[in-house]
C-alpha atoms as a PDB file:
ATOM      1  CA  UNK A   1      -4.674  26.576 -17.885  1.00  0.00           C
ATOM      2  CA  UNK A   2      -0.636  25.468 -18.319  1.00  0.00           C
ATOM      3  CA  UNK A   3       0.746  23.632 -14.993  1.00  0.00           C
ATOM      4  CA  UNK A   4       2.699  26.802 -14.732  1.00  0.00           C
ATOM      5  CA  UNK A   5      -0.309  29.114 -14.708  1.00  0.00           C
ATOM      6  CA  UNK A   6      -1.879  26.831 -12.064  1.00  0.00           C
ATOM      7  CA  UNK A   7       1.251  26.749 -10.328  1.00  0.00           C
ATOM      8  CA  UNK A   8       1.631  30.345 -10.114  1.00  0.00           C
ATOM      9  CA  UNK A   9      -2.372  30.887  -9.265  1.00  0.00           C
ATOM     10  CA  UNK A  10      -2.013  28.547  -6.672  1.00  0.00           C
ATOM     11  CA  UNK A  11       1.300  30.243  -4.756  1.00  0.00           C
ATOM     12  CA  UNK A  12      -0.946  33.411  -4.593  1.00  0.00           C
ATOM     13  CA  UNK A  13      -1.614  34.562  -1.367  1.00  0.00           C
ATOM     14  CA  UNK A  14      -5.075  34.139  -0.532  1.00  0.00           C
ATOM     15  CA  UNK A  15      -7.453  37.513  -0.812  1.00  0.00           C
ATOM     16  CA  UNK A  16     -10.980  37.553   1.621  1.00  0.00           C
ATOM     17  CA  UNK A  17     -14.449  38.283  -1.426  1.00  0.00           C
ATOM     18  CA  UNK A  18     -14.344  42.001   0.917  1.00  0.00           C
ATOM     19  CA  UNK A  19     -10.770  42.895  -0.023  1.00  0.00           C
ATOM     20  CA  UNK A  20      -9.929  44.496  -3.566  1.00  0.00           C
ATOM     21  CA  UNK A  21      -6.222  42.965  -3.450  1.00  0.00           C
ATOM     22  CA  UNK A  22      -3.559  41.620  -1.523  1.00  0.00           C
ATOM     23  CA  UNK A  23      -2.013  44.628  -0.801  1.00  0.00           C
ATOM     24  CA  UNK A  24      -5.297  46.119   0.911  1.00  0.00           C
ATOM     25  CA  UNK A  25      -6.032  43.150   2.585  1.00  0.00           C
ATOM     26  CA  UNK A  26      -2.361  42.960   4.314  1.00  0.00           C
ATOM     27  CA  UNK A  27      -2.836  46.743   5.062  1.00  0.00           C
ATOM     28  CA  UNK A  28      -6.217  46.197   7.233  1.00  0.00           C
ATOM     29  CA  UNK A  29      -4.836  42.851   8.823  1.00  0.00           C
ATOM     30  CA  UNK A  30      -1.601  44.980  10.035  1.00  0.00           C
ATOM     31  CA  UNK A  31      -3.568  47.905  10.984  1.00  0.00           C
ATOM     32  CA  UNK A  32      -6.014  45.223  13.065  1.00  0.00           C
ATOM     33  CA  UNK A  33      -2.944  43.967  14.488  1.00  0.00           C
ATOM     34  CA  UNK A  34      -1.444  47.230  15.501  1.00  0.00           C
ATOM     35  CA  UNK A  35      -4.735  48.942  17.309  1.00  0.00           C
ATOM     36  CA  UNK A  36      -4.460  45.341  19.209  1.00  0.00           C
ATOM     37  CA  UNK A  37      -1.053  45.432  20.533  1.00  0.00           C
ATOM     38  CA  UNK A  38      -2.202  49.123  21.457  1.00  0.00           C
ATOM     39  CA  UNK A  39      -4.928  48.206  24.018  1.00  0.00           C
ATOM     40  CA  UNK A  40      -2.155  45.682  25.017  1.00  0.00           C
ATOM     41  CA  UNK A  41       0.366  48.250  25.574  1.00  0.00           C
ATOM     42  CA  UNK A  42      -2.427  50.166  27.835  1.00  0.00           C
ATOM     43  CA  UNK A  43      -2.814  46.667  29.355  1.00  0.00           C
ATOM     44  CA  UNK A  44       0.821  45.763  30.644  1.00  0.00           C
ATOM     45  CA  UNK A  45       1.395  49.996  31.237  1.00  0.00           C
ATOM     46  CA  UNK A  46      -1.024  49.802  34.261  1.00  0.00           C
ATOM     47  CA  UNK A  47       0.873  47.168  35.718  1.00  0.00           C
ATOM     48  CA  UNK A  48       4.442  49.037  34.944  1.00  0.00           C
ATOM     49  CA  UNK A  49       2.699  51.960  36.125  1.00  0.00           C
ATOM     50  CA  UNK A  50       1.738  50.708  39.611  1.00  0.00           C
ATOM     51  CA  UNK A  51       5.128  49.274  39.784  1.00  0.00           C
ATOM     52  CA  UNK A  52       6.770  52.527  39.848  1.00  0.00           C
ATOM     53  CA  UNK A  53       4.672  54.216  41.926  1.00  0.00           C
ATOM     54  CA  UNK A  54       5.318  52.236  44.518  1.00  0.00           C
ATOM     55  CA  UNK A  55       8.522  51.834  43.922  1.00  0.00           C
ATOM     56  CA  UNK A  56       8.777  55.024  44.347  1.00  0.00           C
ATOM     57  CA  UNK A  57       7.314  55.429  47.192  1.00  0.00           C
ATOM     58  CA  UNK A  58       8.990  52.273  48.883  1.00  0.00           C
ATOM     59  CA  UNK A  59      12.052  52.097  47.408  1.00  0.00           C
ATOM     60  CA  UNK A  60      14.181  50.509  50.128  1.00  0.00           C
ATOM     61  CA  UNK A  61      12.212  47.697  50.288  1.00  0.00           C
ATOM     62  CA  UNK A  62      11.340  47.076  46.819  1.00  0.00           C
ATOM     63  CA  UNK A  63      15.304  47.249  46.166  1.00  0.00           C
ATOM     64  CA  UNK A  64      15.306  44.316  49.091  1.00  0.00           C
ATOM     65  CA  UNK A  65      12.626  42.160  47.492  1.00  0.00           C
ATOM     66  CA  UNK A  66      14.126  42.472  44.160  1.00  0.00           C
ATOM     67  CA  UNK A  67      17.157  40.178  45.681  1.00  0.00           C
ATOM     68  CA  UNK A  68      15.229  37.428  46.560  1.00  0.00           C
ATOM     69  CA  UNK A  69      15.017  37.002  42.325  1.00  0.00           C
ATOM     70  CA  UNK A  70      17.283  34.994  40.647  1.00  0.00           C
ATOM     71  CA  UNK A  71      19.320  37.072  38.339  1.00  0.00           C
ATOM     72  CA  UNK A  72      20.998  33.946  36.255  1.00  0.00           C
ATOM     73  CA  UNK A  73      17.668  32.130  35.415  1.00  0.00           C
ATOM     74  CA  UNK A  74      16.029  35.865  34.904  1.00  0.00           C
ATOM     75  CA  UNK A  75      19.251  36.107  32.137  1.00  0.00           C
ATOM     76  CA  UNK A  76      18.571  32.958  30.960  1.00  0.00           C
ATOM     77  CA  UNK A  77      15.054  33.641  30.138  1.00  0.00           C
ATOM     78  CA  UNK A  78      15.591  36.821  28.205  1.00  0.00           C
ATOM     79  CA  UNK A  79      17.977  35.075  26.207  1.00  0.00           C
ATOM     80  CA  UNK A  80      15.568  32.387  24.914  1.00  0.00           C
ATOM     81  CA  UNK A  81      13.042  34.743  24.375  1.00  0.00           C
ATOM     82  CA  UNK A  82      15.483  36.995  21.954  1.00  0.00           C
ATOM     83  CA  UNK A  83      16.493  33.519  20.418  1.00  0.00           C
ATOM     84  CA  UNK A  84      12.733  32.998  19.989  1.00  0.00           C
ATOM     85  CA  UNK A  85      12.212  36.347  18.152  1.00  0.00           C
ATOM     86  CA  UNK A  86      15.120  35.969  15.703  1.00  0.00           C
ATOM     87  CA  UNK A  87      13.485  32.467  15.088  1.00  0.00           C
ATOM     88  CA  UNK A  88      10.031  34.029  13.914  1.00  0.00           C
ATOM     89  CA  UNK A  89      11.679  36.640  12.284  1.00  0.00           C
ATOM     90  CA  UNK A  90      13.273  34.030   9.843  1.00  0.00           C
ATOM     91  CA  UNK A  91      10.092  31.845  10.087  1.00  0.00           C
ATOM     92  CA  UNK A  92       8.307  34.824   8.339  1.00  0.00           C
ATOM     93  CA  UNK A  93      10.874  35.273   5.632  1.00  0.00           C
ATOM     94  CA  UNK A  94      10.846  31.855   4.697  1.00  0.00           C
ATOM     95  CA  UNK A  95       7.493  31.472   4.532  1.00  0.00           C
ATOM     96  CA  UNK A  96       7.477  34.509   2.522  1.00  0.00           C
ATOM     97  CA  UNK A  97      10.401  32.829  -0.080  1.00  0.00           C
ATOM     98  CA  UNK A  98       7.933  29.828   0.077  1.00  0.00           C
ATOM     99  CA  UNK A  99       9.833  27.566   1.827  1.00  0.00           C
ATOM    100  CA  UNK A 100       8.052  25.381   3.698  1.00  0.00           C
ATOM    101  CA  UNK A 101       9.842  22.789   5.504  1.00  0.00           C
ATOM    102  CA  UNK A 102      12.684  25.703   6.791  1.00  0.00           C
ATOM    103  CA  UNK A 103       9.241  27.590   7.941  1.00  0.00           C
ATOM    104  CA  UNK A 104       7.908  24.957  10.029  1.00  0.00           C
ATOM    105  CA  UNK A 105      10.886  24.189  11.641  1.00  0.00           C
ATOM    106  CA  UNK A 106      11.370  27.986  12.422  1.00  0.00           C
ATOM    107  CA  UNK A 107       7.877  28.027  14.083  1.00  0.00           C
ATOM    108  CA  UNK A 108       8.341  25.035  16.030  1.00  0.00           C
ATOM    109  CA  UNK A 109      11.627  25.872  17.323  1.00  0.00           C
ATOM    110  CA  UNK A 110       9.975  29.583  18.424  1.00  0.00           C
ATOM    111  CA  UNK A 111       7.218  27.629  20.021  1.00  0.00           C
ATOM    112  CA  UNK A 112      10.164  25.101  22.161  1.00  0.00           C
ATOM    113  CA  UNK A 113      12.216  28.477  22.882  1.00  0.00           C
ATOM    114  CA  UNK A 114       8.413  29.798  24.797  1.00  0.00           C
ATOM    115  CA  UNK A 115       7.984  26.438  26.230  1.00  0.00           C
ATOM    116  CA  UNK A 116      11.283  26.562  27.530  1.00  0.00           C
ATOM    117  CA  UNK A 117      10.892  30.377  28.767  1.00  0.00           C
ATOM    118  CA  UNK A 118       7.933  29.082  30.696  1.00  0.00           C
ATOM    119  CA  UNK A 119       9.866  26.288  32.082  1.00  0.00           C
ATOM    120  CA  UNK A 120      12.492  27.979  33.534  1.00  0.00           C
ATOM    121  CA  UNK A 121       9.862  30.394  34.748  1.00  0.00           C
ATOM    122  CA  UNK A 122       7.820  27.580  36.298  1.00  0.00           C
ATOM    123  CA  UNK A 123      11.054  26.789  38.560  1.00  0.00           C
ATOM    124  CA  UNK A 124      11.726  30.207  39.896  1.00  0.00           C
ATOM    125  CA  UNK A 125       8.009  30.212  41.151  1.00  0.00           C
ATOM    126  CA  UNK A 126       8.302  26.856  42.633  1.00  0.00           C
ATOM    127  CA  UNK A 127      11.521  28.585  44.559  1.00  0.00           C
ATOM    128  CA  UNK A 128       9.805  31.198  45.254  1.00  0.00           C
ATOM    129  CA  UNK A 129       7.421  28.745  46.997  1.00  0.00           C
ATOM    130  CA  UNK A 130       9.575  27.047  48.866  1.00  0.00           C
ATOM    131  CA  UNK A 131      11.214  30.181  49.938  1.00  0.00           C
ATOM    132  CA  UNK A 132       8.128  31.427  51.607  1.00  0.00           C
ATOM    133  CA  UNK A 133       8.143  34.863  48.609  1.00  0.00           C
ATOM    134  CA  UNK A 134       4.078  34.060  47.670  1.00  0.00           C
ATOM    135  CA  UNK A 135       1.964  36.836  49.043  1.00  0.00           C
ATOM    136  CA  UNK A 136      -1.490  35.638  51.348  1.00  0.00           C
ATOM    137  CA  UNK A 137      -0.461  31.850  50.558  1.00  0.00           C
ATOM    138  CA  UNK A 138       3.107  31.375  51.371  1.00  0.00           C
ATOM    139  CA  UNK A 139       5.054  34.370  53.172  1.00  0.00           C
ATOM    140  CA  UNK A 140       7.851  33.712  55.448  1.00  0.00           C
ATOM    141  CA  UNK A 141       9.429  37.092  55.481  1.00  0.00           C
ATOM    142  CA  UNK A 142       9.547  39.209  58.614  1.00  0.00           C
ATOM    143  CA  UNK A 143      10.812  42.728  59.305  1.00  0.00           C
ATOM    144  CA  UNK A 144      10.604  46.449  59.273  1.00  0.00           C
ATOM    145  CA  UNK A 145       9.643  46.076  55.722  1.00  0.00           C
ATOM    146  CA  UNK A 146       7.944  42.785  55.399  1.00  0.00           C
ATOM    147  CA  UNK A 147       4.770  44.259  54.323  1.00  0.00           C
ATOM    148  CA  UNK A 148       6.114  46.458  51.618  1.00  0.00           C
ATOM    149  CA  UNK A 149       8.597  43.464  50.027  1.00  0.00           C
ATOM    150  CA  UNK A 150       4.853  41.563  50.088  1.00  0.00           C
ATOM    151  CA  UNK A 151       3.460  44.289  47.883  1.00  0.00           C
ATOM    152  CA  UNK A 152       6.512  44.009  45.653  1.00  0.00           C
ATOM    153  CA  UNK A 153       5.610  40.059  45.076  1.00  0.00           C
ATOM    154  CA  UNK A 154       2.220  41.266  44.557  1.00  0.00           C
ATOM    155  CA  UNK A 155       3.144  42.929  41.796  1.00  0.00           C
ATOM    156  CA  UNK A 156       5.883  40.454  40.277  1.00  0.00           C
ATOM    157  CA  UNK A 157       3.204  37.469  40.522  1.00  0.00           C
ATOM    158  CA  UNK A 158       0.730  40.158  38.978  1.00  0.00           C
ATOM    159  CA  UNK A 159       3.232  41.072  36.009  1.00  0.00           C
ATOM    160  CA  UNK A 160       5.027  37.745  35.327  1.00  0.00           C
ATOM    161  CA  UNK A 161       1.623  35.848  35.804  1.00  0.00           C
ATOM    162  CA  UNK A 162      -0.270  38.092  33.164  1.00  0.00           C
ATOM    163  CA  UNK A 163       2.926  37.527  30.805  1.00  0.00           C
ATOM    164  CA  UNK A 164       3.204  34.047  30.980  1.00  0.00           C
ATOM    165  CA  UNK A 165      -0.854  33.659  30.012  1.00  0.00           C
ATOM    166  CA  UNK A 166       0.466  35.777  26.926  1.00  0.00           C
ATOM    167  CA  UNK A 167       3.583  33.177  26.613  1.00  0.00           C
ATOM    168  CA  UNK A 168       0.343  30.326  26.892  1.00  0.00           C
ATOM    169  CA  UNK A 169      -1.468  31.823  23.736  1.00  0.00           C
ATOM    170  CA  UNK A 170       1.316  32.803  21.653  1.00  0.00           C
ATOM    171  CA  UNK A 171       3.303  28.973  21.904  1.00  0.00           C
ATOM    172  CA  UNK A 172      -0.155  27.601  21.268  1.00  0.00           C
ATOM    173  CA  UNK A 173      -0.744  30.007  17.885  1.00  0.00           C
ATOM    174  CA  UNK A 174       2.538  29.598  16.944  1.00  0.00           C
ATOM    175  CA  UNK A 175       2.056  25.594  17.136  1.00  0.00           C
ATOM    176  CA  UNK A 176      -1.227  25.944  14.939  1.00  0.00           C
ATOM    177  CA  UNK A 177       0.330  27.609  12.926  1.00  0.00           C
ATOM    178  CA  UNK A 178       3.355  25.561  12.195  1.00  0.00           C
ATOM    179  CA  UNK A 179       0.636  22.276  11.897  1.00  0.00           C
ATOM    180  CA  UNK A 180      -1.195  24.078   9.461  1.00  0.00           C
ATOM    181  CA  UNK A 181       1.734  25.207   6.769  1.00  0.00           C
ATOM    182  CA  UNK A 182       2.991  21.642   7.452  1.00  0.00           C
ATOM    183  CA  UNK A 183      -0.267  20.587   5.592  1.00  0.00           C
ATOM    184  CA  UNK A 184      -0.139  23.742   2.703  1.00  0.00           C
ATOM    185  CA  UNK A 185       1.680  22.882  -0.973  1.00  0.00           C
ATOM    186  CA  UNK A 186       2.635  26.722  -1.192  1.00  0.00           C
ATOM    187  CA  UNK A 187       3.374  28.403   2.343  1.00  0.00           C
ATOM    188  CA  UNK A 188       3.474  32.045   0.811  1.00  0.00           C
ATOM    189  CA  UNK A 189      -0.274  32.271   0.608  1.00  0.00           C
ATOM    190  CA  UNK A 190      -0.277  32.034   4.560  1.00  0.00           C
ATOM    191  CA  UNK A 191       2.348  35.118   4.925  1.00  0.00           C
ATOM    192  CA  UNK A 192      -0.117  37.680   6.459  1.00  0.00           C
ATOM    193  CA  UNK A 193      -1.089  35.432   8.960  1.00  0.00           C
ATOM    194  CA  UNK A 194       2.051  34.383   9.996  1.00  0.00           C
ATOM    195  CA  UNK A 195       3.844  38.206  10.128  1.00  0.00           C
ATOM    196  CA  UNK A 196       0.972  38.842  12.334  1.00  0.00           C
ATOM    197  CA  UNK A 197       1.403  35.795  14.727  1.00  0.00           C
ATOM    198  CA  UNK A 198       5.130  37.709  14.342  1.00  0.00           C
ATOM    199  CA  UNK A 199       3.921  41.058  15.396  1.00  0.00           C
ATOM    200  CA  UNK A 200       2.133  38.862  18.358  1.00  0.00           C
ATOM    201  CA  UNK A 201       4.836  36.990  19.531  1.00  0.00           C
ATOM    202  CA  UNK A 202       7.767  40.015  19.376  1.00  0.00           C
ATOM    203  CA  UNK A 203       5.404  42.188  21.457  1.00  0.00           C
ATOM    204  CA  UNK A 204       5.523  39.815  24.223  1.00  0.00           C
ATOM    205  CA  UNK A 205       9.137  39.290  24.358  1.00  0.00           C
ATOM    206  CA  UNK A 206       8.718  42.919  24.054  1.00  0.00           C
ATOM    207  CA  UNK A 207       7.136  42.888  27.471  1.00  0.00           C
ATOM    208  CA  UNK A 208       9.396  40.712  29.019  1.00  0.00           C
ATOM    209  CA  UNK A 209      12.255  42.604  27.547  1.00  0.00           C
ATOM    210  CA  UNK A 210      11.018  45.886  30.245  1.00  0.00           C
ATOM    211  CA  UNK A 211      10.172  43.492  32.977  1.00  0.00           C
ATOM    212  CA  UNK A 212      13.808  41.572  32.934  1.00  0.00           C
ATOM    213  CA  UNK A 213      15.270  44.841  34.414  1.00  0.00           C
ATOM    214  CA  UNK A 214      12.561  46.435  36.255  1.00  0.00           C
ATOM    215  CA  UNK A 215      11.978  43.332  38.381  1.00  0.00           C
ATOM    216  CA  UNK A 216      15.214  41.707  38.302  1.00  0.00           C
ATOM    217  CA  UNK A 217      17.878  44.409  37.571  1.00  0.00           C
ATOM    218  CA  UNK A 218      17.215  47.904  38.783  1.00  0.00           C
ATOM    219  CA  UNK A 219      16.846  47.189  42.399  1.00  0.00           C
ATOM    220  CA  UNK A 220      20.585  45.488  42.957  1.00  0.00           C
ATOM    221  CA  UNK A 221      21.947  48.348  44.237  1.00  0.00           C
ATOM    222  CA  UNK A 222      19.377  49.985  45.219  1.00  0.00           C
END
C-alpha cells in the first residue's frame, strides 16, 4: 500500500464489524441520540410543567419571588452558554475538515464557557444563601405569601439544580473528548462522536435557554 493509500485509509472514519458503512452507522448513532434527548425533553417538561401550574395558580407571588433573582448574572449566563454552543458548533466542523489542533481548542474553550456558566451559577446560590431564599434549610422570608415564594424556590433549586448536573456531565464529555482527539493523527474518524457530544451539549443550553426567562424574566412585571 502507497503512503497515500495508507494515509487516506487511515483518515477514514471508523465503522463498528455490525454496521455496513459509515453512512448507516452515523444514521443509528443520530437516531440513538435523538430518542435520548426525547426522554430528556419528557424529563425537564415535568419540571416546566409544574412550574406553570403553579404559577398559574399563584401568580402574585411567584412574580415576587422571581425578583429576588439576579437578572445581570442570569444575562450573563445565557450569554456564555450561546458562546459555548457556537464554540461546539465550529469544534464539529473542524474536526470534520480534520483539523485537529483548531478542534481541541474549540472543545476546551466549550468546556471553560460550562465551567464558567457553573461558576457564575455557584455565586447566585451562595446569595441566595446568604439571603435566606433556600427552602427547609435557609428561609428568611415572611409574609402573606411567604409560603408560596418558598414553593417558587422549590422549584428554581429543582430546575437549575437538575440543569447544572447536566452542565457536570456535558463539561466532563466534552473534556474527554478534547484529551482524546489531542492524542488521534486524523480527528475526522472521531466526527460522529463528537456531533453527538454536539447534539448533547446544545440541548442543554437548550434548556437553559427556556429557563433564563421563565425563572428570571417573565415575572418582572408581573
Amino acid at each position: 500500500m502507497s503512503d497515500v493509500s495508507q494515509i487516506a485509509a487511515e483518515a477514514r472514519p471508523i465503522v463498528a464489524h455490525h454496521f455496513d458503512d459509515v453512512e448507516q452507522q452515523h444514521e443509528a448513532n443520530t437516531l440513538g441520540m435523538w430518542v435520548f434527548l426525547t426522554t430528556e425533553v419528557l424529563f425537564f417538561g415535568g419540571t416546566f410543567l409544574g412550574y406553570l401550574v403553579f404559577r398559574s395558580l399563584y401568580t402574585h407571588a411567584f412574580a415576587e419571588a422571581s425578583r429576588h433573582l439576579n437578572v445581570p448574572l442570569g444575562t450573563a449566563n445565557t450569554a456564555l452558554l450561546l458562546c459555548s454552543s457556537l464554540a461546539m458548533v465550529l469544534a464539529v466542523y473542524f474536526v470534520r475538515q480534520d483539523r485537529k489542533r483548531t478542534a481541541v481548542v474549540l472543545l476546551l474553550l466549550t468546556a471553560a464557557l460550562g465551567a464558567a456558566f457553573l461558576g457564575i451559577k455557584a455565586v447566585e446560590w451562595i446569595t441566595d444563601w446568604h439571603e435566606g431564599l433556600v427552602p427547609g434549610l435557609n428561609w428568611l422570608v415572611v409574609g402573606p405569601n411567604a409560603k408560596h415564594e418558598e414553593l417558587f424556590f422549590v422549584l428554581y433549586f429543582t430546575m437549575t439544580g437538575l440543569h447544572a448536573i447536566h452542565m457536570i456531565i456535558g463539561i466532563a464529555v466534552v473534556g474527554i473528548a478534547a484529551l482524546v482527539l489531542a492524542r488521534q493523527q486524523h480527528v475526522a474518524r472521531r466526527f460522529t462522536n463528537i456531533e453527538m457530544i454536539g447534539l448533547y451539549w446544545h440541548f442543554v443550553d437548550i434548556v437553559w435557554v427556556f429557563l433564563f426567562p421563565l425563572l428570571y424574566l417573565i415575572n418582572l412585571h408581573g
